[in-house]
N, C-alpha and C. Protein backbone atom coordinates (compact mmCIF):
# COMPACT_ATOMS: atom_id res chain seq x y z
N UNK A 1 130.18 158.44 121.24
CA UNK A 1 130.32 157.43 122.25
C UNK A 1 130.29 158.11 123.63
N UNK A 2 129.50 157.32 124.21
CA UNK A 2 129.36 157.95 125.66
C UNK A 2 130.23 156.93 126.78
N UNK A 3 131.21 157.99 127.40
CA UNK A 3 132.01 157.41 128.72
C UNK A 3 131.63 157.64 130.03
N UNK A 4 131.87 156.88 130.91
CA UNK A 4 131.46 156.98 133.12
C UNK A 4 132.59 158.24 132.89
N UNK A 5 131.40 158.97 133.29
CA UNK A 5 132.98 160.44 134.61
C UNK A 5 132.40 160.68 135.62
N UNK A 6 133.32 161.08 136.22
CA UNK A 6 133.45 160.85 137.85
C UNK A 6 132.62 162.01 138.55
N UNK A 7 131.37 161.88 139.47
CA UNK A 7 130.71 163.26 139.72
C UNK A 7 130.43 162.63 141.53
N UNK A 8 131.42 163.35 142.02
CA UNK A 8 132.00 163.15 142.99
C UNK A 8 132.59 161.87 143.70
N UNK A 9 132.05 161.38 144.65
CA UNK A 9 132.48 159.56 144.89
C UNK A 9 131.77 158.56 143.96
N UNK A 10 130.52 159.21 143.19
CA UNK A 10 130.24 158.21 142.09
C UNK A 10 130.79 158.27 140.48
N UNK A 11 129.88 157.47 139.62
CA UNK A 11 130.63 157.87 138.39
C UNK A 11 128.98 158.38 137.64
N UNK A 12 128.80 158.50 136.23
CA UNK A 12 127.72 158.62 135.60
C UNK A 12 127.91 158.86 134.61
N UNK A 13 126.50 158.76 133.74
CA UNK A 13 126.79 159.30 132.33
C UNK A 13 125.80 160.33 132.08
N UNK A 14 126.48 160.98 130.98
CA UNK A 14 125.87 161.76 130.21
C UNK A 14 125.19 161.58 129.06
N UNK A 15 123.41 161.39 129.28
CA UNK A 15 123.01 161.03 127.71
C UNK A 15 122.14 162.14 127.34
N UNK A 16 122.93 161.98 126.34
CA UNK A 16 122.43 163.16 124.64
C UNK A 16 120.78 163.51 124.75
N UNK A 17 120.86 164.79 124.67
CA UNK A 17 119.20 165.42 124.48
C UNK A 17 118.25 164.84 123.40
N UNK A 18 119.01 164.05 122.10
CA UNK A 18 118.03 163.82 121.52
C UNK A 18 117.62 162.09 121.85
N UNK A 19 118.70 161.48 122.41
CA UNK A 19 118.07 160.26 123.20
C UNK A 19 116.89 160.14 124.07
N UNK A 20 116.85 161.30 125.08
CA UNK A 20 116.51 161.35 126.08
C UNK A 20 114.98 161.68 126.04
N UNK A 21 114.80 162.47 124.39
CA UNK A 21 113.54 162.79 124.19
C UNK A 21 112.85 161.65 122.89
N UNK A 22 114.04 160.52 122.36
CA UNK A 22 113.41 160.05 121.75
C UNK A 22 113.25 158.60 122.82
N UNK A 23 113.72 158.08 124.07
CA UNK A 23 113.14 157.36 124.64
C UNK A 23 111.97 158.17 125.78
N UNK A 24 111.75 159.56 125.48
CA UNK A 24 110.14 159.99 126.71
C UNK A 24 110.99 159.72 128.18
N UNK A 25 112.01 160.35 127.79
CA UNK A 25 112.89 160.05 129.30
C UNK A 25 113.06 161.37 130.55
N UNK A 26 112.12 162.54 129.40
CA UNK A 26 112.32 163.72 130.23
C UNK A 26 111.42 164.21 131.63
N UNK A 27 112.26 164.18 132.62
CA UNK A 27 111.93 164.85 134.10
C UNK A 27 110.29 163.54 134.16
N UNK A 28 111.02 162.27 134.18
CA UNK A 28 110.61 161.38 134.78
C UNK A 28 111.82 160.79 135.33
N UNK A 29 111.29 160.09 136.87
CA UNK A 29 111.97 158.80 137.62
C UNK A 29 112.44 157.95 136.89
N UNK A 30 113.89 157.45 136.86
CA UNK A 30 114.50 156.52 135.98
C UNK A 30 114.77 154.83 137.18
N UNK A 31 114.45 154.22 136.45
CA UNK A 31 114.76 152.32 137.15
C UNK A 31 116.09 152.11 136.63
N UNK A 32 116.67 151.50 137.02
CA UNK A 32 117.90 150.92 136.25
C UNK A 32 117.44 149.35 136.68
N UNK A 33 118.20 148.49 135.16
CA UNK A 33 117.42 146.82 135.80
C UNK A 33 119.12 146.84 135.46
N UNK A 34 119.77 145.68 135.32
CA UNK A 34 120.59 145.00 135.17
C UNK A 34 120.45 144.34 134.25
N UNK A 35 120.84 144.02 132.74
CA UNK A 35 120.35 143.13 131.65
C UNK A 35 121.59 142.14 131.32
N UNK A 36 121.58 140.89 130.92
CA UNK A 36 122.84 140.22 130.21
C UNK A 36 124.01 140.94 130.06
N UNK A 37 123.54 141.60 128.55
CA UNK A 37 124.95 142.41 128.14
C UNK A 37 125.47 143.99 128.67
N UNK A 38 124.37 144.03 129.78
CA UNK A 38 124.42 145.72 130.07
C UNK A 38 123.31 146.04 131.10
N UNK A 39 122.99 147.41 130.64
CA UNK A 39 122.49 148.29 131.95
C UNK A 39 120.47 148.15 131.17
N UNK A 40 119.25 148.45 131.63
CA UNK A 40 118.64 149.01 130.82
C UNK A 40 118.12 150.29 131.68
N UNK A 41 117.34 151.34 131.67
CA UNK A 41 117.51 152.54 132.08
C UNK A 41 115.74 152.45 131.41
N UNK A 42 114.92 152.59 132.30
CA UNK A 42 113.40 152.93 131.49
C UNK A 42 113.06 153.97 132.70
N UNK A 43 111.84 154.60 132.41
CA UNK A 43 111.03 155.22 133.37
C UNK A 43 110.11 154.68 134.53
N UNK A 44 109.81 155.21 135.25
CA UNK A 44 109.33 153.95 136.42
C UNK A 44 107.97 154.28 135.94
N UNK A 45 107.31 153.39 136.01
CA UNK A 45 106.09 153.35 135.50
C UNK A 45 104.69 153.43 136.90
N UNK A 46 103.61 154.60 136.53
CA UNK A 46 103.13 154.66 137.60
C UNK A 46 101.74 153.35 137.97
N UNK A 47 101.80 153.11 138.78
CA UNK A 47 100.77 152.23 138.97
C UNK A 47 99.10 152.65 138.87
N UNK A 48 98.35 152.23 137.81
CA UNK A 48 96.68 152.10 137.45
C UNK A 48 97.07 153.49 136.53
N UNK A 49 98.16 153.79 136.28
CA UNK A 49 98.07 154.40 134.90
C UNK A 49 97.66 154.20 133.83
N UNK A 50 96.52 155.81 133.65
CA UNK A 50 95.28 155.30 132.43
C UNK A 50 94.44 154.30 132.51
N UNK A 51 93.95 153.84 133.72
CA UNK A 51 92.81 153.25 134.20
C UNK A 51 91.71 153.78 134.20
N UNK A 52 91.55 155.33 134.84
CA UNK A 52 90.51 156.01 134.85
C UNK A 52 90.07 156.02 132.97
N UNK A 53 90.73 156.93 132.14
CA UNK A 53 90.35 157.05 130.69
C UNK A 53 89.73 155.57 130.20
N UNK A 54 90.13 154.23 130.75
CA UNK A 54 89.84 152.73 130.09
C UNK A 54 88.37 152.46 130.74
N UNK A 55 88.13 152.73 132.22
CA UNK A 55 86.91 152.62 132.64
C UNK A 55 86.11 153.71 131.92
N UNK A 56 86.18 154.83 131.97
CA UNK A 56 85.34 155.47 130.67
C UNK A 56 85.04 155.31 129.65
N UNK A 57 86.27 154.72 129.06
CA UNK A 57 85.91 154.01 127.43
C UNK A 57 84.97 152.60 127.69
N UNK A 58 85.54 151.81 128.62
CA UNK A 58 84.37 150.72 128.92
C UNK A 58 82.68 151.03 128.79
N UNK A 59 82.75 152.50 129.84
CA UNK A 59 81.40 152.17 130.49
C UNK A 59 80.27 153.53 129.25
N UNK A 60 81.32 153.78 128.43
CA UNK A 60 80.78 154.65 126.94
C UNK A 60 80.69 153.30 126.01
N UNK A 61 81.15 152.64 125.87
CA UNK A 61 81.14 151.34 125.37
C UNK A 61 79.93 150.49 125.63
N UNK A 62 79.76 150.07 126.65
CA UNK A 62 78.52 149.80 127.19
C UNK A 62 77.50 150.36 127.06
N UNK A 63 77.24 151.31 126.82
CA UNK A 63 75.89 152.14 126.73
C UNK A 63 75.78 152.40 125.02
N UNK A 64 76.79 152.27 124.26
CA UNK A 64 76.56 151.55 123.03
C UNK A 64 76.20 150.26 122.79
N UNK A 65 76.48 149.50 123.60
CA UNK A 65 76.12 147.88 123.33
C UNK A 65 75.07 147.18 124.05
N UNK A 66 74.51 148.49 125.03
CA UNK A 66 73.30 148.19 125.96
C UNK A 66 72.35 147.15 125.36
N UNK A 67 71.86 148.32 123.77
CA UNK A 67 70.74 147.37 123.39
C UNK A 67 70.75 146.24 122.65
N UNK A 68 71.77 145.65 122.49
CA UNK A 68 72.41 144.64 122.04
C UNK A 68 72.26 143.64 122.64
N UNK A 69 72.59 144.08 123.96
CA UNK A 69 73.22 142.74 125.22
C UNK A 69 71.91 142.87 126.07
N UNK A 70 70.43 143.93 125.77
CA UNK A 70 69.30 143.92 126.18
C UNK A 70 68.72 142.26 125.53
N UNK A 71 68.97 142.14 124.33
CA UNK A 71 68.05 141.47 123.30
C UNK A 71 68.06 139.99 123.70
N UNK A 72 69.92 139.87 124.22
CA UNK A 72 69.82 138.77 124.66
C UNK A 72 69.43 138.90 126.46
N UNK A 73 69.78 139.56 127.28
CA UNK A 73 69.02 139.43 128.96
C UNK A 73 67.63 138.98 128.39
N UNK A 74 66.78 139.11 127.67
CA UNK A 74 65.54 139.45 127.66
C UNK A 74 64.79 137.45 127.29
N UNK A 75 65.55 137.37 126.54
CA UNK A 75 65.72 135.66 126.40
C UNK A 75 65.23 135.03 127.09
N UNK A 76 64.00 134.04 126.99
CA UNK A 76 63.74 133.11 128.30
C UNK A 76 64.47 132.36 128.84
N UNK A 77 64.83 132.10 129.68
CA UNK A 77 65.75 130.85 130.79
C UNK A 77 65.09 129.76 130.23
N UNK A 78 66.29 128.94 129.74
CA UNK A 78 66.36 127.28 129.76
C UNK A 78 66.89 126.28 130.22
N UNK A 79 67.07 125.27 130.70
CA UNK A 79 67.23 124.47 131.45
C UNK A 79 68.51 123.48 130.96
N UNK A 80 68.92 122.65 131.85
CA UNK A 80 69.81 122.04 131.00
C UNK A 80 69.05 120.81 130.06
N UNK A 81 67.69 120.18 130.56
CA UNK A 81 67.11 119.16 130.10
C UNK A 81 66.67 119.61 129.01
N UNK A 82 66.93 120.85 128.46
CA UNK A 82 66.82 121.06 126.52
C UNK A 82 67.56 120.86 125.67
N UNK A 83 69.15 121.14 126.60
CA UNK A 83 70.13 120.66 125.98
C UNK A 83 70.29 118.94 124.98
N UNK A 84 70.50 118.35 124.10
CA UNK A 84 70.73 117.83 123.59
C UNK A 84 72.65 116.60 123.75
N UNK A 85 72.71 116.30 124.65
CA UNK A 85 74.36 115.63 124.70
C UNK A 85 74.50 114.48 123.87
């Protein structure tokens, strides 16, 4: 069980090494939110993190599906008066 002790005019806690590495909590920025029954404590999360790696996978993606999505661009234009309502 973990207790507040006093580290100077504030208080804090001490959490356990194997917490700390089983929530990915190490020598990252911590948030504190305020929850119902308690505290929650996550990492601050950086903004367009892993964006770059997702636009790569997109645009490797795409150049697999090029000739795919060629077959249909290539399609003649139709009108709406073919349509059937």
């Amino acid at each position: 069980m973990t207790e507040l002790i006093k580290i100077g005019n504030s208080q804090g806690v001490r959490i356990p090494k194997p917490l700390i590495e089983q929530a990915q909590l190490s020598d990252k920025q911590l948030v504190f939110k305020i929850v119902d029954d308690g505290l929650l404590i996550s990492p601050v999360k950086q903004a367009r993190a892993g964006w770059e790696s997702s636009v790569k996978e997109a645009v490797a993606n795409y150049q697999l599906n090029k000739q795919e999505d060629q077959q249909w661009l290539d399609l003649p234009l139709s009108t709406d008066d073919d349509l059937q309502w």
